[in-house]
Protein backbone atom coordinates (compact mmCIF):
# COMPACT_ATOMS: atom_id res chain seq x y z
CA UNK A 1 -58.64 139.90 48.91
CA UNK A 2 -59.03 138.93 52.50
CA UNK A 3 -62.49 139.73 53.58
CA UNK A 4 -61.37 141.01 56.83
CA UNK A 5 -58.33 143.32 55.43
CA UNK A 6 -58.17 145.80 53.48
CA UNK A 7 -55.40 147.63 51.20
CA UNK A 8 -54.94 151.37 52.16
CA UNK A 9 -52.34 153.84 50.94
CA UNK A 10 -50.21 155.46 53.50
CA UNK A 11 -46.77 157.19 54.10
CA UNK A 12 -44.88 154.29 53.11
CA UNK A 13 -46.79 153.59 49.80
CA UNK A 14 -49.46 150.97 50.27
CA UNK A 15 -50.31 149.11 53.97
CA UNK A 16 -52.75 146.01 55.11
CA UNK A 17 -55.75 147.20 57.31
CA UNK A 18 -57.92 145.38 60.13
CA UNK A 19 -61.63 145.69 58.51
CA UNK A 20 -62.38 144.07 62.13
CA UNK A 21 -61.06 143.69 65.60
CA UNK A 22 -58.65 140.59 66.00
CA UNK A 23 -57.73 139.50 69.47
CA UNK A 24 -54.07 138.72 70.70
CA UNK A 25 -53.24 135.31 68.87
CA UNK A 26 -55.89 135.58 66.80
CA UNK A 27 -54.77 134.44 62.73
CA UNK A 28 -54.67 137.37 60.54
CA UNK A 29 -53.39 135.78 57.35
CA UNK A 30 -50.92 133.45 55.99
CA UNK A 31 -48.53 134.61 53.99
CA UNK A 32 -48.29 132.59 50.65
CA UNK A 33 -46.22 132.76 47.45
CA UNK A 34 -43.57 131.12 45.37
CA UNK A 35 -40.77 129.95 47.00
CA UNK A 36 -37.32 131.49 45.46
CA UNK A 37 -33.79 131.30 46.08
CA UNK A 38 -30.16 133.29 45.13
CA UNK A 39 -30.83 136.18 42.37
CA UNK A 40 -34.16 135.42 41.76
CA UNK A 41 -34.94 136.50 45.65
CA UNK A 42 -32.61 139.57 45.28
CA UNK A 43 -34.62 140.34 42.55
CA UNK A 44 -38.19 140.55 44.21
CA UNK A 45 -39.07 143.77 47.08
CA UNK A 46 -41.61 141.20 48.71
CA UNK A 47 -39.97 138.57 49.69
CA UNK A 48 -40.02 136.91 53.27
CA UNK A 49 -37.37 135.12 54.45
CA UNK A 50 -38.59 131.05 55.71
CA UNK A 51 -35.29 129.26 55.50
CA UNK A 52 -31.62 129.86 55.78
CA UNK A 53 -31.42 130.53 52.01
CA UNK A 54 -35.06 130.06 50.90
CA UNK A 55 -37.67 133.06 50.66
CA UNK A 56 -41.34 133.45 49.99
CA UNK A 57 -41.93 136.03 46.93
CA UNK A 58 -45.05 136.79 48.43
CA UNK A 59 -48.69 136.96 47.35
CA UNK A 60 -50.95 139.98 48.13
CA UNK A 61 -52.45 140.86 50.56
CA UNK A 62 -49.51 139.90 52.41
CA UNK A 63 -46.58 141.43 50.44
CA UNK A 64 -48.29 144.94 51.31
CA UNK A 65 -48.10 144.24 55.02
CA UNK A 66 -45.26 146.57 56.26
CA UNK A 67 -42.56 146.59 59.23
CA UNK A 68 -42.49 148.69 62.22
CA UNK A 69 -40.41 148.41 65.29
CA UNK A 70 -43.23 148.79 67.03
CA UNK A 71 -45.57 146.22 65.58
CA UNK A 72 -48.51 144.64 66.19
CA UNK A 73 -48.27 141.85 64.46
CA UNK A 74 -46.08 138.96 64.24
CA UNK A 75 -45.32 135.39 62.21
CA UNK A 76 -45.40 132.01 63.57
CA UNK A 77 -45.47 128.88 62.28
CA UNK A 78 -46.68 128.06 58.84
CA UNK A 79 -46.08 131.84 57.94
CA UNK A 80 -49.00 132.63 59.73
CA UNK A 81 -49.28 136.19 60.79
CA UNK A 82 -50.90 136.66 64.20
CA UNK A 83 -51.96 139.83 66.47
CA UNK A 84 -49.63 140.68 69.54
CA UNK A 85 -51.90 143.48 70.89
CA UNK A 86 -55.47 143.78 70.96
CA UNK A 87 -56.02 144.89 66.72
CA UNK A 88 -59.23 147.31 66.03
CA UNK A 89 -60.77 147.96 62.71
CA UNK A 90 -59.04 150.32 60.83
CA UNK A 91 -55.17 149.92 62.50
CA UNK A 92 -52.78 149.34 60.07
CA UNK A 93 -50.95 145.64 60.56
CA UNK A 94 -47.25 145.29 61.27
CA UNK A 95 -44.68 143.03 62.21
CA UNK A 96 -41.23 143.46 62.88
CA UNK A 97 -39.15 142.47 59.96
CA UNK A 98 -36.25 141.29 61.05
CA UNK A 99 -37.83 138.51 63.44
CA UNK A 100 -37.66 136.56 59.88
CA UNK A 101 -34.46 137.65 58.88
CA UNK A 102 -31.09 135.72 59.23
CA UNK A 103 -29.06 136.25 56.33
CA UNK A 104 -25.46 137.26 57.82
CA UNK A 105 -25.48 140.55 58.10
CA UNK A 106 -25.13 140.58 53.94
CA UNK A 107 -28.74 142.79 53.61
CA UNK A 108 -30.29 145.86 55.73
CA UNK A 109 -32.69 148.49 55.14
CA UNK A 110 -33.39 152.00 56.25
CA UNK A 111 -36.16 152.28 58.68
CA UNK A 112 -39.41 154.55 57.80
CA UNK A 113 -41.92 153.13 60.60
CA UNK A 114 -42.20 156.40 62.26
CA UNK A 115 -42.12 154.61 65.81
CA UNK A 116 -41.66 156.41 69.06
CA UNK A 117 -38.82 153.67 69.58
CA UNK A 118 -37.57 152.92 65.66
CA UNK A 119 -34.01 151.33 65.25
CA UNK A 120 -33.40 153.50 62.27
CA UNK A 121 -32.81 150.25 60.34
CA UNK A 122 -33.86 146.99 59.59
CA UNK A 123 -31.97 143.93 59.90
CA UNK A 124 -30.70 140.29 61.11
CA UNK A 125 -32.38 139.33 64.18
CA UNK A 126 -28.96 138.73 65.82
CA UNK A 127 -28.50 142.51 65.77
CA UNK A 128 -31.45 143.59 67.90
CA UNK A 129 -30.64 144.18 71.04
CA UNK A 130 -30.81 140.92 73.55
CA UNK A 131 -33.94 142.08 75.53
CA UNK A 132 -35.51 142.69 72.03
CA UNK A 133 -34.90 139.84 71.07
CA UNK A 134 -36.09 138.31 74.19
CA UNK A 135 -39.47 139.68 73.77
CA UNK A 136 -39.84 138.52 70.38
CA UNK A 137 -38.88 134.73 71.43
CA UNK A 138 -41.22 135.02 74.12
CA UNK A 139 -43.95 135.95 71.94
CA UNK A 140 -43.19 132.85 69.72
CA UNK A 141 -42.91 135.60 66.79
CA UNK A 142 -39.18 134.40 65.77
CA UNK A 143 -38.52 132.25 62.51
CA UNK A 144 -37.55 128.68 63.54
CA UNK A 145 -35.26 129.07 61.41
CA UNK A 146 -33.55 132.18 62.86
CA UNK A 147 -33.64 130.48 66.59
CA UNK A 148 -32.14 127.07 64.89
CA UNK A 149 -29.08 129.51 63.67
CA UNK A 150 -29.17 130.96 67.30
CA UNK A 151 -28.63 128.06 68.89
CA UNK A 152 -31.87 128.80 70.68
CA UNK A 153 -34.77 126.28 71.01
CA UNK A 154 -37.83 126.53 68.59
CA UNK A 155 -41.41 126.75 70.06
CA UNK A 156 -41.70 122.76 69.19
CA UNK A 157 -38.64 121.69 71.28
CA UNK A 158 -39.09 124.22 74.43
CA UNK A 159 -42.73 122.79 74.65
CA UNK A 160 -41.35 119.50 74.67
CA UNK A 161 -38.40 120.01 76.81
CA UNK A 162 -41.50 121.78 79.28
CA UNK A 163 -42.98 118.96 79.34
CA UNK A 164 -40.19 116.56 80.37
CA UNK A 165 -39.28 118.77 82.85
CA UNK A 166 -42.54 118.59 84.66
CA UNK A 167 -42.64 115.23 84.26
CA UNK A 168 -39.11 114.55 85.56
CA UNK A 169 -39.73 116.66 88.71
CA UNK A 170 -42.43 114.76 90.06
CA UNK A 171 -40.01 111.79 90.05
CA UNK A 172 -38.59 110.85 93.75
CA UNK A 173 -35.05 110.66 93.64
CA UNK A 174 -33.40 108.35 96.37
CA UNK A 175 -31.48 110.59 98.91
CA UNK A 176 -32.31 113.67 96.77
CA UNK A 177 -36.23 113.85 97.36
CA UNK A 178 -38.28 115.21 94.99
CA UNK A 179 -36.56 117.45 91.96
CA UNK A 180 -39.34 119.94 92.07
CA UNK A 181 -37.32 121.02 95.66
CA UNK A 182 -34.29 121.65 93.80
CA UNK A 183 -33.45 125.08 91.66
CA UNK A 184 -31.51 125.09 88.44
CA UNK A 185 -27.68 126.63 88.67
CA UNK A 186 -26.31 129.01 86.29
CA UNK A 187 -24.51 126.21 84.23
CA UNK A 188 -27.82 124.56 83.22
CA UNK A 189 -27.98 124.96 79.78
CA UNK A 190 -31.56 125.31 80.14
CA UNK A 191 -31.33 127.98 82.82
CA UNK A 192 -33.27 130.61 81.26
CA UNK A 193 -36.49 128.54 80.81
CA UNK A 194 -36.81 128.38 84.90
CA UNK A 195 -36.71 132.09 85.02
């Protein structure tokens, strides 16, 4: 077991605790297991969805960590589970579920969080509401995976497309002085990472 979790029963069976504090960003675990695909992931209540049709029949401690739609908690790269608030010992650790889920609509679950704000349900990232989703994208808590099927950058290519920005507005243009004067118009595909 993790030194710095622990396993505690609760009101949905069995949760992962903080046996310390963990600051925002700060690596709680990484989830690991046996990759699995088709019946055999059907056939497994702790699995984690990594790819389009690949999931991670997961090892403990992290197979007890459960959802809420309020969480605290959230996975990155590498299946690394991170804190998104401030994390005291003792708190129970959550993430949001369906930030790894994109399996078209074809699986959902009944919601038992017992947040102020629960959805009643859990399912496909698609169907959380935009600003939701938002949130979650901002955090860098959303599956590549899930923002590849989106159509929406990953963290690796909106760091790199940062970065070329920057670098292409400190160009002079002739006629056109310097880009960095100029503001992006609604029909910039990129649009929304100026705001």
């Amino acid at each position: 077991m993790e030194p710095r979790l622990f396993l505690q029963a609760n009101h949905l069976g069995v949760g992962v605790y903080a046996r310390k504090s963990f600051e925002i960003g700060e690596e709680i675990l990484v989830f690991h297991g046996m990759e699995v695909f088709g019946k055999d992931a059907a056939a497994s209540p702790h699995t984690l969805q990594i790819s389009s049709y690949g999931y991670l029949d997961v090892d403990p401690p992290g197979r007890y960590v459960n959802h809420s739609c309020l969480p605290n908690a959230g996975i990155t790269a590498g299946n690394t589970l991170i804190a998104i608030t401030p994390l005291h010992a003792g708190m129970e650790i959550t993430f949001d579920y369906s930030t790894t889920m994109m399996a078209e609509n074809t699986w959902l679950m009944e919601c038992a969080c017992g947040a102020k704000n629960c959805r009643g349900l859990i399912e496909d990232f698609d169907r959380l509401p935009f600003n939701l989703q938002n949130h979650y994208f901002k955090l860098g808590v959303v599956s590549d995976f899930v923002a590849e099927r989106l159509g929406r950058q990953t963290r690796h290519q909106r760091l790199h497309r940062m970065l070329v920005n920057q670098a292409l507005r400190s160009l002079p243009f002739p006629d056109q002085g310097n880009l960095a004067d100029t503001k992006p118009s609604h029909q910039d595909p990129y649009y929304e990472n100026y705001r």
